[in-house]
C-alpha atoms as a PDB file:
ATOM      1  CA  UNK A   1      83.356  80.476  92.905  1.00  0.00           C
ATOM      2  CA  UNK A   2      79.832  81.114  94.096  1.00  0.00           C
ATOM      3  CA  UNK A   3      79.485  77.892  95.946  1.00  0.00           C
ATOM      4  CA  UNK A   4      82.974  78.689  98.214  1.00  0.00           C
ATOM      5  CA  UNK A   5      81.066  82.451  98.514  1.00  0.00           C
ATOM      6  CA  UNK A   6      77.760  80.888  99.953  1.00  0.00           C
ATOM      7  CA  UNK A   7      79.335  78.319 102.170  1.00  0.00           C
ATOM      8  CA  UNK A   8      81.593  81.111 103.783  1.00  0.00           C
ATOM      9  CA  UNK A   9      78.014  82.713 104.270  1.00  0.00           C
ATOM     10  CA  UNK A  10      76.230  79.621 105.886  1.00  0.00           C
ATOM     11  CA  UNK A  11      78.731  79.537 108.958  1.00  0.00           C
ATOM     12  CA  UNK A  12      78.879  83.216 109.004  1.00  0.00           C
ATOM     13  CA  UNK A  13      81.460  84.755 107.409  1.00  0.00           C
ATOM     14  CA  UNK A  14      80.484  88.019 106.070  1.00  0.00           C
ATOM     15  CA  UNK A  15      81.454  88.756 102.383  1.00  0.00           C
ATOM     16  CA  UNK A  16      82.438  92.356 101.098  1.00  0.00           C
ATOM     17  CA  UNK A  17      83.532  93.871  97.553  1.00  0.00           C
ATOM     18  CA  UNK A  18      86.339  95.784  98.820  1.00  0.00           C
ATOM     19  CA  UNK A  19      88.162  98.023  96.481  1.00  0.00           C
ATOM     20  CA  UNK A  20      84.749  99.231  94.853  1.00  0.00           C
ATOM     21  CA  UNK A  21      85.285 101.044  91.287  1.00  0.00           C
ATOM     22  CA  UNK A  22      88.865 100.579  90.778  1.00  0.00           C
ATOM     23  CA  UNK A  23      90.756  97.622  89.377  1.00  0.00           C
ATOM     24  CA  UNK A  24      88.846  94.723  89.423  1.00  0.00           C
ATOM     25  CA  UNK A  25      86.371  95.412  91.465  1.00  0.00           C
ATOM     26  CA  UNK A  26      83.297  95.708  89.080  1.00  0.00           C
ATOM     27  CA  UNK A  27      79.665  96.354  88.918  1.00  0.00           C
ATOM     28  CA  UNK A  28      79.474  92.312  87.615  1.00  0.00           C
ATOM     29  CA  UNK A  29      80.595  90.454  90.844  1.00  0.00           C
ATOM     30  CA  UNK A  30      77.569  92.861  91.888  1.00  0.00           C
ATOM     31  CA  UNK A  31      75.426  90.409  90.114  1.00  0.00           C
ATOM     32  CA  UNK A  32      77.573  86.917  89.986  1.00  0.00           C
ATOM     33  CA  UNK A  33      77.943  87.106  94.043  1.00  0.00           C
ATOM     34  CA  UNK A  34      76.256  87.679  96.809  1.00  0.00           C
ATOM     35  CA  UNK A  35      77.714  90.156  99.491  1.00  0.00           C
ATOM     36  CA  UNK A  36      77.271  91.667 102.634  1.00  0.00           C
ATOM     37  CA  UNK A  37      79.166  94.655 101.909  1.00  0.00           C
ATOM     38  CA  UNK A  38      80.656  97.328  99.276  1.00  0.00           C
ATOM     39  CA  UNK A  39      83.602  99.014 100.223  1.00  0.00           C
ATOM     40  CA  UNK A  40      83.966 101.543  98.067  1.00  0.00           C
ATOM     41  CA  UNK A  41      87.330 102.701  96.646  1.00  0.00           C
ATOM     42  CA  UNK A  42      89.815 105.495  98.851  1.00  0.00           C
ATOM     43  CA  UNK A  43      89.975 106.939  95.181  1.00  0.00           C
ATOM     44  CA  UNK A  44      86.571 108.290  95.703  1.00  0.00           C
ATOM     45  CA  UNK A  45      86.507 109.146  99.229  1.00  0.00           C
ATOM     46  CA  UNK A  46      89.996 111.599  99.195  1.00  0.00           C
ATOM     47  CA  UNK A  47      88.440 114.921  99.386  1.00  0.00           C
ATOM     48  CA  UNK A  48      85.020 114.446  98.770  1.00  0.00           C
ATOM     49  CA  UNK A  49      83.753 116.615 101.175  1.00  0.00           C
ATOM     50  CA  UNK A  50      84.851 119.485  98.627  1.00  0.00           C
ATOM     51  CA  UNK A  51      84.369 117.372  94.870  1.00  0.00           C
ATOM     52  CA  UNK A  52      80.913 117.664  93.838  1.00  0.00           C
ATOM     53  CA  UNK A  53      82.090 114.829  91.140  1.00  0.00           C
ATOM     54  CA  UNK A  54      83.533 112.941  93.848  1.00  0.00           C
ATOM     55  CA  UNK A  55      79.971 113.103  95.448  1.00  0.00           C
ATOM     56  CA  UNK A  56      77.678 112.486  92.642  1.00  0.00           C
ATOM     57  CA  UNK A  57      80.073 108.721  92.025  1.00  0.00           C
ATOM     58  CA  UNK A  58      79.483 107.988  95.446  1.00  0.00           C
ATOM     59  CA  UNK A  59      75.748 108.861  95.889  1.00  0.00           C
ATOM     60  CA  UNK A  60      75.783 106.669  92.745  1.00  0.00           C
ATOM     61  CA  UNK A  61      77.555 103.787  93.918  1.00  0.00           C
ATOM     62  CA  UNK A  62      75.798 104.618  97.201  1.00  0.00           C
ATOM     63  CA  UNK A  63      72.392 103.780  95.719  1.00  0.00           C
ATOM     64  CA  UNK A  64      73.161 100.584  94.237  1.00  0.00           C
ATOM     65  CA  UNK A  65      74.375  99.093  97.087  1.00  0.00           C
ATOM     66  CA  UNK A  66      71.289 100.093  98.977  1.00  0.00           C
ATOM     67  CA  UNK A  67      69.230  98.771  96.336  1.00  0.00           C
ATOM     68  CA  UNK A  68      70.766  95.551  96.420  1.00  0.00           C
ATOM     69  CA  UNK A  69      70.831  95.934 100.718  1.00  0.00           C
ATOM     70  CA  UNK A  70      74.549  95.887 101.158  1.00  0.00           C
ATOM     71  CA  UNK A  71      76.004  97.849 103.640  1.00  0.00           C
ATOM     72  CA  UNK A  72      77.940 100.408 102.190  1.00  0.00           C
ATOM     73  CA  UNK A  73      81.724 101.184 103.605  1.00  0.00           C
ATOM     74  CA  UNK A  74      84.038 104.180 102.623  1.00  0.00           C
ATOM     75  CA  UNK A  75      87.887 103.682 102.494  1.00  0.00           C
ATOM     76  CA  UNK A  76      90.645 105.938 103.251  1.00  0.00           C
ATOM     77  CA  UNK A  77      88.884 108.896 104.978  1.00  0.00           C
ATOM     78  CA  UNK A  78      91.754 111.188 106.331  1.00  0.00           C
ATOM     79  CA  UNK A  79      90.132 114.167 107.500  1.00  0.00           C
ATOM     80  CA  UNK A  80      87.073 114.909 109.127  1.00  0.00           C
ATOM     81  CA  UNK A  81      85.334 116.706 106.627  1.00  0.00           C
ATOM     82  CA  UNK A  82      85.744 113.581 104.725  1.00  0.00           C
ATOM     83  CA  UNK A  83      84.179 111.591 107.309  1.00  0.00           C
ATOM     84  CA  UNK A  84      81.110 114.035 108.314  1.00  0.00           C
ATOM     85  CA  UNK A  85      80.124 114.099 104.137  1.00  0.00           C
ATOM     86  CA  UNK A  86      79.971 110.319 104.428  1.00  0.00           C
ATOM     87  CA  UNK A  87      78.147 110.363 107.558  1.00  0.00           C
ATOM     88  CA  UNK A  88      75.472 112.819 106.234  1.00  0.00           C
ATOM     89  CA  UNK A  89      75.226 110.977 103.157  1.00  0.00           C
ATOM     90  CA  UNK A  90      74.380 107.715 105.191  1.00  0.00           C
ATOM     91  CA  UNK A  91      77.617 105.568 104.784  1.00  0.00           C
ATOM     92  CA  UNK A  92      77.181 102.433 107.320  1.00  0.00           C
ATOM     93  CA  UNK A  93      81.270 102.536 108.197  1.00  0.00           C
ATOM     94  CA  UNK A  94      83.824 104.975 107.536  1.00  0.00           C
ATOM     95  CA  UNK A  95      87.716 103.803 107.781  1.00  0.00           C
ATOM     96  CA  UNK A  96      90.621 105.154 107.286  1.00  0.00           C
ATOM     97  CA  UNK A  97      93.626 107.611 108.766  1.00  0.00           C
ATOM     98  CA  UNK A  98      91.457 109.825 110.264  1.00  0.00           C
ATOM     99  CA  UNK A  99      90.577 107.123 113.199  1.00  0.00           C
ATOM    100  CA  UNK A 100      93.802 105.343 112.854  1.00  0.00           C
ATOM    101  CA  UNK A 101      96.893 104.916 110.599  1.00  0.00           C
ATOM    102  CA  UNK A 102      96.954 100.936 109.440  1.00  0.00           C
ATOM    103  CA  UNK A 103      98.832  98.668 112.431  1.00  0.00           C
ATOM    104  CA  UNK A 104     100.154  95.535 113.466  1.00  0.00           C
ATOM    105  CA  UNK A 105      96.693  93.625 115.489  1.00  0.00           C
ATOM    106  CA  UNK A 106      98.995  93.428 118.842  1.00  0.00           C
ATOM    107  CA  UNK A 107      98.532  97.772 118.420  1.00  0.00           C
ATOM    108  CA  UNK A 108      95.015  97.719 118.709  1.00  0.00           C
ATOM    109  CA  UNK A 109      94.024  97.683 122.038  1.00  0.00           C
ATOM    110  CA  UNK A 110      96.482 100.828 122.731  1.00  0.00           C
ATOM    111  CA  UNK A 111      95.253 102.733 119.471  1.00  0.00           C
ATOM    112  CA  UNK A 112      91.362 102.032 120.730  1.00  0.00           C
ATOM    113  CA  UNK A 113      92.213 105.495 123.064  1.00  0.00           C
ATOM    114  CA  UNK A 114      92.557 107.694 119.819  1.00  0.00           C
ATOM    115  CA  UNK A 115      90.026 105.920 117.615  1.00  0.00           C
ATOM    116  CA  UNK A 116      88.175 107.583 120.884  1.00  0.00           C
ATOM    117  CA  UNK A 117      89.133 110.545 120.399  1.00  0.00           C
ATOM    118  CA  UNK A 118      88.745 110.790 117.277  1.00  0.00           C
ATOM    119  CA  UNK A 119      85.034 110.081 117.421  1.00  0.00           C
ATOM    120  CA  UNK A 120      84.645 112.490 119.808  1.00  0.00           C
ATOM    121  CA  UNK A 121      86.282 115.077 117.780  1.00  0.00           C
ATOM    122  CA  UNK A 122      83.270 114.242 115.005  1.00  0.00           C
ATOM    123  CA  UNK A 123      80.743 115.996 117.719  1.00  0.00           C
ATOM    124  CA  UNK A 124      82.878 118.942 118.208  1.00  0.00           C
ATOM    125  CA  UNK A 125      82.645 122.244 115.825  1.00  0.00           C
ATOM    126  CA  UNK A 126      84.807 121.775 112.209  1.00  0.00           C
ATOM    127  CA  UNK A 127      88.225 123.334 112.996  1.00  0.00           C
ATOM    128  CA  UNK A 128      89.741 125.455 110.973  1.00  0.00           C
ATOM    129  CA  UNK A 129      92.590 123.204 109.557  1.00  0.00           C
ATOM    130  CA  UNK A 130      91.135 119.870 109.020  1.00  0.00           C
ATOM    131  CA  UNK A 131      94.435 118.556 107.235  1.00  0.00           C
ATOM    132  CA  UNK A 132      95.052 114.856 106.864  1.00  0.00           C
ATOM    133  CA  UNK A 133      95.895 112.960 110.022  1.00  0.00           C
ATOM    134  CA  UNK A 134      99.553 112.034 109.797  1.00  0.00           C
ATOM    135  CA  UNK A 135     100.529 108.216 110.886  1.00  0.00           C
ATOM    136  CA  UNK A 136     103.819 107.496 112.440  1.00  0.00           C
ATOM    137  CA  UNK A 137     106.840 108.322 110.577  1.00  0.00           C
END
């Protein structure tokens, strides 16, 4: 209910949509709750770099959340295409297989080293294959 949203939000807890534009994830909790976030739907984000339809929803979806000053976060990003579209187009957080395949929390201070890496890859010239990043078998 709105009351257990706002007292998460008066000690601190920040409050996102997750799953934006699929399932039940709607344009009306837009206006019944208040959030901190949008994260908007891997549906949307898998090769966007390359779907202008793909774009035009997420500029869309983009520019409500920005009207309504939520940050907005993409899901799923897998290649780095993916993640230099959302960059340009002025996404506040990106996540997804490119940085890291999903782990257990105990994993995260050893998979910091290639979350590294893979930032630094973002400042280096677009290779040739940008394929999907492959998690552990």
């Amino acid at each position: 209910s709105r009351s257990v949203f706002e007292g998460l939000r008066a000690i601190g807890v920040r409050v996102a949509l997750d799953d934006f534009g699929a399932g039940y994830s709607s344009l009306g909790y837009l206006n019944r709750f208040r959030f901190d976030q949008i994260k908007i739907d891997r549906s949307f984000i898998a090769g966007i770099d390359s779907d202008g339809g793909k774009q035009r929803v997420f500029e869309g979806i983009a520019a409500i959340g920005r009207g309504l000053r939520l940050e907005i976060v993409a899901e799923g990003a897998e290649t780095r295409r993916e993640v230099r579209y959302l960059m340009r187009a002025g996404c506040d957080a990106v996540q997804g297989a490119f940085f890291s395949p999903p782990c257990p929390a105990m994993l995260v201070p050893e998979e910091m080293a290639a979350v590294r890496k893979r930032l630094a890859e973002l400042s280096e010239p677009a290779a040739e294959d940008d394929a999907p990043v492959q998690g552990p078998a």
